[in-house]
C-alpha atoms as a PDB file:
ATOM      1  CA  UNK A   1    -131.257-118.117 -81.889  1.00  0.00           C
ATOM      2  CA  UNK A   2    -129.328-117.549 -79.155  1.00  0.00           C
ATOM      3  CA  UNK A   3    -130.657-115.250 -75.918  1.00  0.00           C
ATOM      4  CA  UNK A   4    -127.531-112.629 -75.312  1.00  0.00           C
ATOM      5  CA  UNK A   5    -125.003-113.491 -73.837  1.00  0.00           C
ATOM      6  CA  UNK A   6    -126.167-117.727 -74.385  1.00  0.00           C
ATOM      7  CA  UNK A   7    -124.825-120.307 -73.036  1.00  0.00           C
ATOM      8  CA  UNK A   8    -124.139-122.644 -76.239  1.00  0.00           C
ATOM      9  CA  UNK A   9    -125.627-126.160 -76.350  1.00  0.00           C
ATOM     10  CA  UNK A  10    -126.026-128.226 -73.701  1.00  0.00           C
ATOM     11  CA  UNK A  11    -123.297-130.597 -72.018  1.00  0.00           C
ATOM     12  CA  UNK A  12    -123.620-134.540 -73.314  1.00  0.00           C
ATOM     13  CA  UNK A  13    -124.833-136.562 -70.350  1.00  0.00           C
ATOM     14  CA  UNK A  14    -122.062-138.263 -67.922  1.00  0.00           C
ATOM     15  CA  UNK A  15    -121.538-141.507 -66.675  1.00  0.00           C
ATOM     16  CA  UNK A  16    -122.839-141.434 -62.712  1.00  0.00           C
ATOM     17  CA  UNK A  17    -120.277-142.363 -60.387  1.00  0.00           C
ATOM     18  CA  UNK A  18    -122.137-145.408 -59.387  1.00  0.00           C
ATOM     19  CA  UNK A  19    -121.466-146.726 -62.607  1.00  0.00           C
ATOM     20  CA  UNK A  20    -117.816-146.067 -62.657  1.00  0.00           C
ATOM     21  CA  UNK A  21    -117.323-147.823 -59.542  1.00  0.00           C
ATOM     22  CA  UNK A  22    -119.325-150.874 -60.577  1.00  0.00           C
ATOM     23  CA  UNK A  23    -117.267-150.838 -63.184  1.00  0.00           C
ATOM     24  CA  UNK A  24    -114.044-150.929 -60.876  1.00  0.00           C
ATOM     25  CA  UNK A  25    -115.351-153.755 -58.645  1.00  0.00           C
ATOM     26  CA  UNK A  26    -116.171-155.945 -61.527  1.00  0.00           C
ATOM     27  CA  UNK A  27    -112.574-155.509 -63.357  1.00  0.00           C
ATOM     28  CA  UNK A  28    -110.896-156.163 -59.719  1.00  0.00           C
ATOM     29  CA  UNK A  29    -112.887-159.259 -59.296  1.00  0.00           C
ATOM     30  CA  UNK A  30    -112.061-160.623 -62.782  1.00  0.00           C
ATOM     31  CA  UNK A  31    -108.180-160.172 -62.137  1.00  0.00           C
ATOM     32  CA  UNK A  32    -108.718-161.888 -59.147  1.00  0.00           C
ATOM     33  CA  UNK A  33    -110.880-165.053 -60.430  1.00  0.00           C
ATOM     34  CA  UNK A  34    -109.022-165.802 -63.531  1.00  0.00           C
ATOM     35  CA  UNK A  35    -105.810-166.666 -62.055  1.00  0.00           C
ATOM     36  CA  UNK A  36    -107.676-168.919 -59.516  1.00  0.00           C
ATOM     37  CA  UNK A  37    -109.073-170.398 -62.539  1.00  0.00           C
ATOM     38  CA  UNK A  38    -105.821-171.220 -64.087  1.00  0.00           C
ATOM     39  CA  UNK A  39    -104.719-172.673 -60.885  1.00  0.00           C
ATOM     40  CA  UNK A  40    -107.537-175.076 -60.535  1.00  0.00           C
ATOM     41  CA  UNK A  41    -107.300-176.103 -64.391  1.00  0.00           C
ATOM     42  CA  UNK A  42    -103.825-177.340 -64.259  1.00  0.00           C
ATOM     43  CA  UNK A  43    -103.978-178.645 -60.858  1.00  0.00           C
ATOM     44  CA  UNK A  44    -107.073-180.930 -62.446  1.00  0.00           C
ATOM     45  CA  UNK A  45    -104.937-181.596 -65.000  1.00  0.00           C
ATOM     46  CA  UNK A  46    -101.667-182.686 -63.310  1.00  0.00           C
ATOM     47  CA  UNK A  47    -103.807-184.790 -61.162  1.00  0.00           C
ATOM     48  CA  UNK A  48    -105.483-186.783 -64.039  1.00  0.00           C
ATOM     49  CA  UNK A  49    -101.830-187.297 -65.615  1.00  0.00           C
ATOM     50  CA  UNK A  50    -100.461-188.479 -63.041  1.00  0.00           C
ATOM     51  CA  UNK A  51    -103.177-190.473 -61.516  1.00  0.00           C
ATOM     52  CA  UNK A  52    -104.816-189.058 -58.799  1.00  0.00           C
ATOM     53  CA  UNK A  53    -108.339-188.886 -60.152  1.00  0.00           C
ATOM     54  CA  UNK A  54    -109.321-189.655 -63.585  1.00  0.00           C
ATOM     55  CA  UNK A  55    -111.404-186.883 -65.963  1.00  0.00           C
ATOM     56  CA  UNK A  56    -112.897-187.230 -68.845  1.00  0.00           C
ATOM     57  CA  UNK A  57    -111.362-186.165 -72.221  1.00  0.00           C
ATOM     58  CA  UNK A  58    -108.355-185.838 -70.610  1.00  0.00           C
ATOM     59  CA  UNK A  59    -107.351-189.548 -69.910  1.00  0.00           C
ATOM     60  CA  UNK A  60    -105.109-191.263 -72.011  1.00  0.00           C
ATOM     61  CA  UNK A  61    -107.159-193.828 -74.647  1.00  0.00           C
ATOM     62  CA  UNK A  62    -104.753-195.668 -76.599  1.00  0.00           C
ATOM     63  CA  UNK A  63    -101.884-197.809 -75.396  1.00  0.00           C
ATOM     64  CA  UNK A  64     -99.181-196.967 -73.665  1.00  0.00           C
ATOM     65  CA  UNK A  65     -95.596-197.393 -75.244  1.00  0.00           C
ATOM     66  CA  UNK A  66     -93.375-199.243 -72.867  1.00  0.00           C
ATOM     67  CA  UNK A  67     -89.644-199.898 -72.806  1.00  0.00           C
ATOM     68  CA  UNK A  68     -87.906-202.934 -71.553  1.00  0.00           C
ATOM     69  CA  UNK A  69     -84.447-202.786 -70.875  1.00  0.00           C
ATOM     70  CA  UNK A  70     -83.250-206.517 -70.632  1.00  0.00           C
ATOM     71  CA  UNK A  71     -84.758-209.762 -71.529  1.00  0.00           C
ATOM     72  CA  UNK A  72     -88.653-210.207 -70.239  1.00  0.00           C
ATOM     73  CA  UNK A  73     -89.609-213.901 -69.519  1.00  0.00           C
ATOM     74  CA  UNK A  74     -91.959-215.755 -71.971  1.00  0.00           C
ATOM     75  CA  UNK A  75     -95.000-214.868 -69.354  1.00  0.00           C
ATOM     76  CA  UNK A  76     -93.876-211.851 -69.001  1.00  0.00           C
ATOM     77  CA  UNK A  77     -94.369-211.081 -72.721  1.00  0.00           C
ATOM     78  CA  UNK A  78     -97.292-213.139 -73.166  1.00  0.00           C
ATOM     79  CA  UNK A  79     -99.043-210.942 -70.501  1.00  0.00           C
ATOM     80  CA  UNK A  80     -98.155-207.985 -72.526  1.00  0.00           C
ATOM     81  CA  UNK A  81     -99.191-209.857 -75.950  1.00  0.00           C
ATOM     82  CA  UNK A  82    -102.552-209.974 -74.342  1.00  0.00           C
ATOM     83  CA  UNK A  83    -102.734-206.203 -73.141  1.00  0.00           C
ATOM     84  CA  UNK A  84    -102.376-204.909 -76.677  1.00  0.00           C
ATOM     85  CA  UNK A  85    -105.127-202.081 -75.973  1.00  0.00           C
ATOM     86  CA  UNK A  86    -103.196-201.170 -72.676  1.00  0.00           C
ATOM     87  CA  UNK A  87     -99.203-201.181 -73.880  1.00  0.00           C
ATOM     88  CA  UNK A  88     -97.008-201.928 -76.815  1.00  0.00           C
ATOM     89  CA  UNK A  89     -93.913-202.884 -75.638  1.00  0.00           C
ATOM     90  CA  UNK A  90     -89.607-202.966 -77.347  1.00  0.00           C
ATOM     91  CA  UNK A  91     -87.104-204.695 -76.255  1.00  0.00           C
ATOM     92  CA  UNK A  92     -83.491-203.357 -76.044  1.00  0.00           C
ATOM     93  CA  UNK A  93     -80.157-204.525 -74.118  1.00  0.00           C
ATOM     94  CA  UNK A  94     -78.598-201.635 -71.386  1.00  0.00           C
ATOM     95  CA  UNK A  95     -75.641-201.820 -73.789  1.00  0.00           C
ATOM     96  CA  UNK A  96     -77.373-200.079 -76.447  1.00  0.00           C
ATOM     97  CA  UNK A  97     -78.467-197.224 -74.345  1.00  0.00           C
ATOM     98  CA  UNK A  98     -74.669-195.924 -73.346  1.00  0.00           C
ATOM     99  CA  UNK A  99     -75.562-193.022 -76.024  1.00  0.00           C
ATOM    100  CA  UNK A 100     -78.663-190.990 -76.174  1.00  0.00           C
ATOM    101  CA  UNK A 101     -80.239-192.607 -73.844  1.00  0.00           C
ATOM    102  CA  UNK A 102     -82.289-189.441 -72.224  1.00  0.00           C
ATOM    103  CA  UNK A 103     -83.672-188.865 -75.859  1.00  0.00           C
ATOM    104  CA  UNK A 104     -84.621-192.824 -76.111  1.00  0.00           C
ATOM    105  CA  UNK A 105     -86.236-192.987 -72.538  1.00  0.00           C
ATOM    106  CA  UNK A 106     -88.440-189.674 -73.401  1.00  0.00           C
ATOM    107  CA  UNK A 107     -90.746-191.719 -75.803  1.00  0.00           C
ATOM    108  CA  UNK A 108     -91.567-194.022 -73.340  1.00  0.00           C
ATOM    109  CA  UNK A 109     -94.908-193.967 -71.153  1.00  0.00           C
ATOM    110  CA  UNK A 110     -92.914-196.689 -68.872  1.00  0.00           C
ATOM    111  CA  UNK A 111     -89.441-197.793 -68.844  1.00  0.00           C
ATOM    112  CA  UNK A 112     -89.116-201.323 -67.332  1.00  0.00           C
ATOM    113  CA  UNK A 113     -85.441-202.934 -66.191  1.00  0.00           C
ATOM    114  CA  UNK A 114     -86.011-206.677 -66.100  1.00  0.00           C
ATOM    115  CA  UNK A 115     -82.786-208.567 -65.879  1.00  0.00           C
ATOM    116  CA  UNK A 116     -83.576-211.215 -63.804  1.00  0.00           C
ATOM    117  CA  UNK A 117     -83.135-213.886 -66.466  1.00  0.00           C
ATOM    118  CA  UNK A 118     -79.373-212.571 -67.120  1.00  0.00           C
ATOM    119  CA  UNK A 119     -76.116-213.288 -66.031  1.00  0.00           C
ATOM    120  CA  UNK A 120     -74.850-209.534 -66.385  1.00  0.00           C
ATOM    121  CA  UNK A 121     -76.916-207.159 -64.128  1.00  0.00           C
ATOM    122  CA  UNK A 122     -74.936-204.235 -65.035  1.00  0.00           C
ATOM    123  CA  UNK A 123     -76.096-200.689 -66.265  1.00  0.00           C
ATOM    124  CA  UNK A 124     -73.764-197.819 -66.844  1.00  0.00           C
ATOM    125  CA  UNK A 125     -73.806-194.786 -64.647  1.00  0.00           C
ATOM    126  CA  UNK A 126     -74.886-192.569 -68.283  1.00  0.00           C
ATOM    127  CA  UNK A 127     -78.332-195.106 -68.331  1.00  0.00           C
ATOM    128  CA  UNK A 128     -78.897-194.584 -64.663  1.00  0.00           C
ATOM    129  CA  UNK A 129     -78.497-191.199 -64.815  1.00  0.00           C
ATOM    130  CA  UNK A 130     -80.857-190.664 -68.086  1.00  0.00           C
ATOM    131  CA  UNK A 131     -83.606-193.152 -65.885  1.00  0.00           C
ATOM    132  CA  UNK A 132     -82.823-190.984 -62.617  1.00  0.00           C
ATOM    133  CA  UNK A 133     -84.141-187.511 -65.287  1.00  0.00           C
ATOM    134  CA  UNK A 134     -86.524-189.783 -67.220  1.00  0.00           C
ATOM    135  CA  UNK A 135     -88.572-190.466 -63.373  1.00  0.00           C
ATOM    136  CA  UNK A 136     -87.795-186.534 -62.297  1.00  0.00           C
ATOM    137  CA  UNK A 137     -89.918-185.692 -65.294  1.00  0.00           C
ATOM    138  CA  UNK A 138     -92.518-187.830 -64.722  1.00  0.00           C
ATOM    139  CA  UNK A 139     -91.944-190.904 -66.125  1.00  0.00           C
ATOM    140  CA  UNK A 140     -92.929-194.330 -64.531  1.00  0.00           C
ATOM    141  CA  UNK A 141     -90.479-197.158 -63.971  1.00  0.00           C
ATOM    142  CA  UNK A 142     -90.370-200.949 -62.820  1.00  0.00           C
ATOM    143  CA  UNK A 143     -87.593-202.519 -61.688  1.00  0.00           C
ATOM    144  CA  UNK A 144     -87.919-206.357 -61.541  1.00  0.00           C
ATOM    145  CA  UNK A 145     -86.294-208.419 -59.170  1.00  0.00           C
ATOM    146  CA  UNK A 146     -82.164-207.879 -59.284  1.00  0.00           C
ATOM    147  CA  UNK A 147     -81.647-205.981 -62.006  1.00  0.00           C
ATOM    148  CA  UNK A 148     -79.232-203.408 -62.181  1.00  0.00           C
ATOM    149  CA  UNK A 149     -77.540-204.152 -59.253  1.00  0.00           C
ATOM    150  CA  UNK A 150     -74.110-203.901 -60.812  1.00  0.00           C
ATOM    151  CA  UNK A 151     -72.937-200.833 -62.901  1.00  0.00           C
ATOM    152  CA  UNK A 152     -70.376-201.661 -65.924  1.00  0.00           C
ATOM    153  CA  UNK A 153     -67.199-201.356 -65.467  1.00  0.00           C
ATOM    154  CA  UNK A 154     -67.559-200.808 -61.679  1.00  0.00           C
ATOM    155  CA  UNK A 155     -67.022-204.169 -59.636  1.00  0.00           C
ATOM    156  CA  UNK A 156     -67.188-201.549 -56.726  1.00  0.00           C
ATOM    157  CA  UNK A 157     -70.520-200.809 -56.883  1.00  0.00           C
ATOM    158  CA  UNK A 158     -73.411-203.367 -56.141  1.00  0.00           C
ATOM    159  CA  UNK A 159     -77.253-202.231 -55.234  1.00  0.00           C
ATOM    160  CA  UNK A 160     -79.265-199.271 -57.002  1.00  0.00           C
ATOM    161  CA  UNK A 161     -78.534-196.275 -54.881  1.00  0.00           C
ATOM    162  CA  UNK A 162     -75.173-195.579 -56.531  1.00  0.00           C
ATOM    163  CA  UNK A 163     -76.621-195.896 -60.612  1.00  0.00           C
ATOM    164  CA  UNK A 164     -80.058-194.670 -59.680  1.00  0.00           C
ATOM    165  CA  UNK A 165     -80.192-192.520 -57.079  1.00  0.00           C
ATOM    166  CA  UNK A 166     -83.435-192.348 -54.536  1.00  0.00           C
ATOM    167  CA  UNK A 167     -85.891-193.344 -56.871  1.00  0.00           C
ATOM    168  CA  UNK A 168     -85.778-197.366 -56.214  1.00  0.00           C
ATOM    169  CA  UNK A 169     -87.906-198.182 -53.521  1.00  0.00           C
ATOM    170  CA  UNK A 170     -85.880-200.863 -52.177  1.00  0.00           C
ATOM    171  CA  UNK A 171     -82.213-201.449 -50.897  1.00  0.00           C
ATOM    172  CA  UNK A 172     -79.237-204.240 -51.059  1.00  0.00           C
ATOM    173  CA  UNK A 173     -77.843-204.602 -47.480  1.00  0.00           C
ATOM    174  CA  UNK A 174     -76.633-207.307 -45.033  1.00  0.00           C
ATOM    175  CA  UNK A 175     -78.686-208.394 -42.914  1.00  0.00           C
ATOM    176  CA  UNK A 176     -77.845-209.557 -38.961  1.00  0.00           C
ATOM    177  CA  UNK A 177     -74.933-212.500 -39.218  1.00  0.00           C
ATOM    178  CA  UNK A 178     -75.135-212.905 -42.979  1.00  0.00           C
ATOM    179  CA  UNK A 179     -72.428-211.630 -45.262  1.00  0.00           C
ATOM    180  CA  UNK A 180     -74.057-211.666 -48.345  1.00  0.00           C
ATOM    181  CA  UNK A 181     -76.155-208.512 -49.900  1.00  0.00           C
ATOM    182  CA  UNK A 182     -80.063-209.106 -49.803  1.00  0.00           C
ATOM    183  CA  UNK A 183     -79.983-208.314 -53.569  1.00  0.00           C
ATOM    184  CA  UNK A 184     -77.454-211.588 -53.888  1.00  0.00           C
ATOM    185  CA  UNK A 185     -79.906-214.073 -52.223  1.00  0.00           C
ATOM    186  CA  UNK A 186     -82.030-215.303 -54.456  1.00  0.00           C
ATOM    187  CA  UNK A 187     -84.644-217.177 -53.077  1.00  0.00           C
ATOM    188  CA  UNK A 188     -88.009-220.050 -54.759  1.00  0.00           C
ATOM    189  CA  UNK A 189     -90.685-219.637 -53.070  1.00  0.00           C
ATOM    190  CA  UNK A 190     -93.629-221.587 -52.928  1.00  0.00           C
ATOM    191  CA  UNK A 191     -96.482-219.347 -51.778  1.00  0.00           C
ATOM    192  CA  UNK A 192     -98.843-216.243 -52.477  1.00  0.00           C
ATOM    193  CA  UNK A 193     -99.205-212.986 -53.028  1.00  0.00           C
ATOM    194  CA  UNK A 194    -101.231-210.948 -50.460  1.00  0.00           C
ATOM    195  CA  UNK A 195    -102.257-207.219 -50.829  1.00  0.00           C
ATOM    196  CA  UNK A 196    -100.511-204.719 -48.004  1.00  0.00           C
ATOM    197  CA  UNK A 197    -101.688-201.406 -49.052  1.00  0.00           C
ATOM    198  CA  UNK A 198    -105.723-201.294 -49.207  1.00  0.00           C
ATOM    199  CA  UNK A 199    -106.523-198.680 -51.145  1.00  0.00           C
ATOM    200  CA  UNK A 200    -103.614-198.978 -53.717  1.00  0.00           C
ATOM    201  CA  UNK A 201    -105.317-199.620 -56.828  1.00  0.00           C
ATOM    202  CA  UNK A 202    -103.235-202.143 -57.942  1.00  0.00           C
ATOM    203  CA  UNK A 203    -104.274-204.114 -55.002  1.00  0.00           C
ATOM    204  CA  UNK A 204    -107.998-203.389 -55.029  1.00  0.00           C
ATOM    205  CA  UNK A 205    -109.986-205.796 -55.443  1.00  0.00           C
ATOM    206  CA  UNK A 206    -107.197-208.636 -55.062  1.00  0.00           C
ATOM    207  CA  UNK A 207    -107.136-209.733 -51.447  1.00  0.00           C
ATOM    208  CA  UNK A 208    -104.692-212.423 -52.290  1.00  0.00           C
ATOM    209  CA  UNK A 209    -103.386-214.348 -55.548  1.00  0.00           C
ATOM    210  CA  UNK A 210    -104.139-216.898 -56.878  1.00  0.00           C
ATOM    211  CA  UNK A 211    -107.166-216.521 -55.011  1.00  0.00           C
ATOM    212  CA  UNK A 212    -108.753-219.775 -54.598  1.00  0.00           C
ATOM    213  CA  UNK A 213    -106.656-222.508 -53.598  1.00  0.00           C
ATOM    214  CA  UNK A 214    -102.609-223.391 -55.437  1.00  0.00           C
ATOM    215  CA  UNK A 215     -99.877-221.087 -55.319  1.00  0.00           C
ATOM    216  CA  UNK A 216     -96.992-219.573 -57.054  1.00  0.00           C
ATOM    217  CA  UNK A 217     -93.405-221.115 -57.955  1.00  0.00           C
ATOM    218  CA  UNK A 218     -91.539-217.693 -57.504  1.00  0.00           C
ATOM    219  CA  UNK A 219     -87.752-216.780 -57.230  1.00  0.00           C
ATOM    220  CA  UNK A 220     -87.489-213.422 -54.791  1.00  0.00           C
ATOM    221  CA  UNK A 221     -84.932-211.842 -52.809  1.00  0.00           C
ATOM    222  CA  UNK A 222     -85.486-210.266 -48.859  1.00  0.00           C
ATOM    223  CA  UNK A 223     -84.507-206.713 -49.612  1.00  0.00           C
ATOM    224  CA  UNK A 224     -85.040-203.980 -47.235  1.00  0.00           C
ATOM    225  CA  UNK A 225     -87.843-202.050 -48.254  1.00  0.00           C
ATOM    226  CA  UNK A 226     -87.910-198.222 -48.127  1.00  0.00           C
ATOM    227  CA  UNK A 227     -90.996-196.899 -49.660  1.00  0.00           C
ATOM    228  CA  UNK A 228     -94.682-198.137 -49.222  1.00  0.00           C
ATOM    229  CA  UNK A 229     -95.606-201.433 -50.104  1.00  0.00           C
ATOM    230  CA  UNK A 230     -98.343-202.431 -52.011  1.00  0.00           C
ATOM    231  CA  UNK A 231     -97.602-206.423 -51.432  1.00  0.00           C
ATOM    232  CA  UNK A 232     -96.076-209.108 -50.255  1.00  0.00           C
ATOM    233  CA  UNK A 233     -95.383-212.584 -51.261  1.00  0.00           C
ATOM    234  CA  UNK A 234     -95.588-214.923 -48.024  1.00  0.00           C
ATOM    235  CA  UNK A 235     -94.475-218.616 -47.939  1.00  0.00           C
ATOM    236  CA  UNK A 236     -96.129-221.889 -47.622  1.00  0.00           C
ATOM    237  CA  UNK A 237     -96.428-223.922 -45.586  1.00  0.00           C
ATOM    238  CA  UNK A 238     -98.002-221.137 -43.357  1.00  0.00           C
ATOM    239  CA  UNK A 239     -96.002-221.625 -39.183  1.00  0.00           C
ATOM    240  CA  UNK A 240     -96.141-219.052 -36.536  1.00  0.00           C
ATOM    241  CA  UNK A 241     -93.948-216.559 -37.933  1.00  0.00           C
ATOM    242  CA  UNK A 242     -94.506-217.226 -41.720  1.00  0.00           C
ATOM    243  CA  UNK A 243     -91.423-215.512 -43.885  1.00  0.00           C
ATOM    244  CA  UNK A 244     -92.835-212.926 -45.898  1.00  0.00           C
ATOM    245  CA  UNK A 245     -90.821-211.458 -49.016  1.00  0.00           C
ATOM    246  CA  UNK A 246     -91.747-207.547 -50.685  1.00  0.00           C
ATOM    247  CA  UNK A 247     -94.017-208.365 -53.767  1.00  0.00           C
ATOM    248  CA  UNK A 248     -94.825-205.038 -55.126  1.00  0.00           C
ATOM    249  CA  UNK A 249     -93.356-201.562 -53.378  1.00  0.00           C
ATOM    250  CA  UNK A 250     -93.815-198.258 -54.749  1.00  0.00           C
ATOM    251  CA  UNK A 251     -91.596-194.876 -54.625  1.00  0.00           C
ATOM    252  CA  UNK A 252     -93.980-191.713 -55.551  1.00  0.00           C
ATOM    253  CA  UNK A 253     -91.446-189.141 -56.611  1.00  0.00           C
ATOM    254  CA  UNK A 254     -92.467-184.977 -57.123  1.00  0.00           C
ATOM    255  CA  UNK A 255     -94.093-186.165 -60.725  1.00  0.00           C
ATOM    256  CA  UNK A 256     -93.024-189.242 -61.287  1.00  0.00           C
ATOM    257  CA  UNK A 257     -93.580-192.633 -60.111  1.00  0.00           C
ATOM    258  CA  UNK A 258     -90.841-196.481 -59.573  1.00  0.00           C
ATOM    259  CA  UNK A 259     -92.466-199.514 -58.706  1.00  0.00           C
ATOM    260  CA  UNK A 260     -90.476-202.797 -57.701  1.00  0.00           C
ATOM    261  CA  UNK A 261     -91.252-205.539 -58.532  1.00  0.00           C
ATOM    262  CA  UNK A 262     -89.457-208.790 -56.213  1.00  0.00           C
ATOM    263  CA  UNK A 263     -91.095-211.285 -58.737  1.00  0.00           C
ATOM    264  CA  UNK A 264     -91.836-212.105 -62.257  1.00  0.00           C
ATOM    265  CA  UNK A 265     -94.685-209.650 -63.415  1.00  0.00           C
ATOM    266  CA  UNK A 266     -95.616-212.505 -66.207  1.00  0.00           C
ATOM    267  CA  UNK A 267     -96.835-214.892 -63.355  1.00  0.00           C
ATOM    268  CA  UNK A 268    -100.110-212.139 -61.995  1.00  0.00           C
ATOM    269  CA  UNK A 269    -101.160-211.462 -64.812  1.00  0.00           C
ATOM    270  CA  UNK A 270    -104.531-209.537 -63.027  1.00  0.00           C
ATOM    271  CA  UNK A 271    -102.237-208.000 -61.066  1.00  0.00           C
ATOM    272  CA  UNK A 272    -100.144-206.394 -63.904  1.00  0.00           C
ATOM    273  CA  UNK A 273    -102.990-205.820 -65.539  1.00  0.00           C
ATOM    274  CA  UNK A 274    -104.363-203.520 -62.962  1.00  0.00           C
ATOM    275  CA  UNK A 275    -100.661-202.063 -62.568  1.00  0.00           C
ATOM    276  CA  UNK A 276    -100.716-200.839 -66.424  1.00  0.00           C
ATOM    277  CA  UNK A 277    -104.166-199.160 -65.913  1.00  0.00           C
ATOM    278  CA  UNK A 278    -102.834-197.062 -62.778  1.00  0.00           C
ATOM    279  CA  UNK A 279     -99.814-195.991 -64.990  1.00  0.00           C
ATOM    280  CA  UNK A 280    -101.912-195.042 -67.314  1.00  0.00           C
END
């Protein structure tokens, strides 16, 4: 019973202030964090894709798929024969990749173009183009030697930089009094291979191959090299001013990554070895 004139029942307790702006400061630092957060977790995992540090769980266990566009030497295939837990390799012609090729090229890990063994070095502008987009969106390719120096049905055009764009680390030019293209000279080489870049890790570990006495029998050409090289090939016997040839040289692209190769991969097999593990 009520005194006259009551008051009713009592107000429910209310949150303090204190609490409300606890509240606040907690919710503003959560919007803040989460996107930083986000951030960090795809930067960590664009990095392990495309090989800047490895993590755990998120690196890539079972073999690679690689394309070769061309026809690979016997080494060269009996390297990869070996690798089995690192890359399964086709083989396919540039002929065969006039149509579709973007859509072919996308289930590839690594697109190699390895002509060297061919009379026809051609490749049409539509399969440079669809390896020019396959590289932008983070594929890996290897060039080998002078392929693709010619594009079909275009005796005007001879080097890369017209089919493929920037993303071949070397270049075709003349050089001083001669008249003939760099990517025209072939060259044999008796010699080695010696490591340029030191903390490249296809190089690490390899200070020079073969490593203890012999050398290679290798066919090369002197191009002009425009993005970092991991090695160089260097012929015997060794004078004052020994004539060194690009071995390995490496483009890194936003996402995506082209390695030359100015020799037969098939005759390092160490080296390729350690070549498929940083693509992968």
């Amino acid at each position: 019973m009520y005194d006259e004139g009551g008051a009713g029942p009592e107000p429910m307790p209310q949150d303090f202030p204190e609490d409300s702006g606890m509240q606040s400061k907690l919710k503003y630092s959560l919007e803040g964090i989460i996107p930083l957060i986000l951030i960090l977790v795809i930067v960590a995992f664009l990095g392990n894709q495309f090989g800047f540090w490895s993590i755990p769980g998120l690196t890539t266990r079972g073999p690679m798929d690689m394309l070769i566009i061309g026809s690979p030497s016997v080494e060269f295939q009996s390297v990869l024969n070996q690798d089995k837990d690192l890359v399964r390799f086709d083989v396919r012609q540039a002929d065969r990749l006039t149509t579709n090729a973007e859509d072919i090229l996308a289930q590839y890990d690594i697109v190699v173009l390895d002509q060297h063994l061919e009379a026809d070095k051609e490749v049409s502008r539509q399969l440079g183009e669809a390896i020019q987009n396959y590289v932008s969106r983070g594929g890996k390719f290897i060039l080998v030697m002078d392929s693709g120096i010619r594009r079909t049905n275009d005796s005007g055009v001879l080097g890369w930089e017209a089919t493929f764009g920037n993303i071949v680390p070397v270049k075709c030019d003349k050089e001083g009094s001669l008249d003939e293209p760099t990517c025209l000279r072939r060259i044999h080489v008796t010699g080695k291979i010696y490591r340029d870049d030191y903390k490249h890790p296809i190089m690490r570990g390899i200070e020079e191959a073969p490593a203890e006495g012999g050398a290679y029998l290798l066919e090369t050409f002197p191009v002009n090299v425009t993005g970092k090289q991991v090695a160089w090939i260097e012929r015997f016997p060794f004078e004052n001013q020994a004539e060194q040839y690009p071995a390995i040289v490496e483009k890194k692209l936003v996402v995506g990554k082209s390695l030359y190769f100015g020799y037969d991969p098939g005759y390092s097999k160490g080296i390729f070895d350690a070549t498929l593990k940083y693509l992968r």
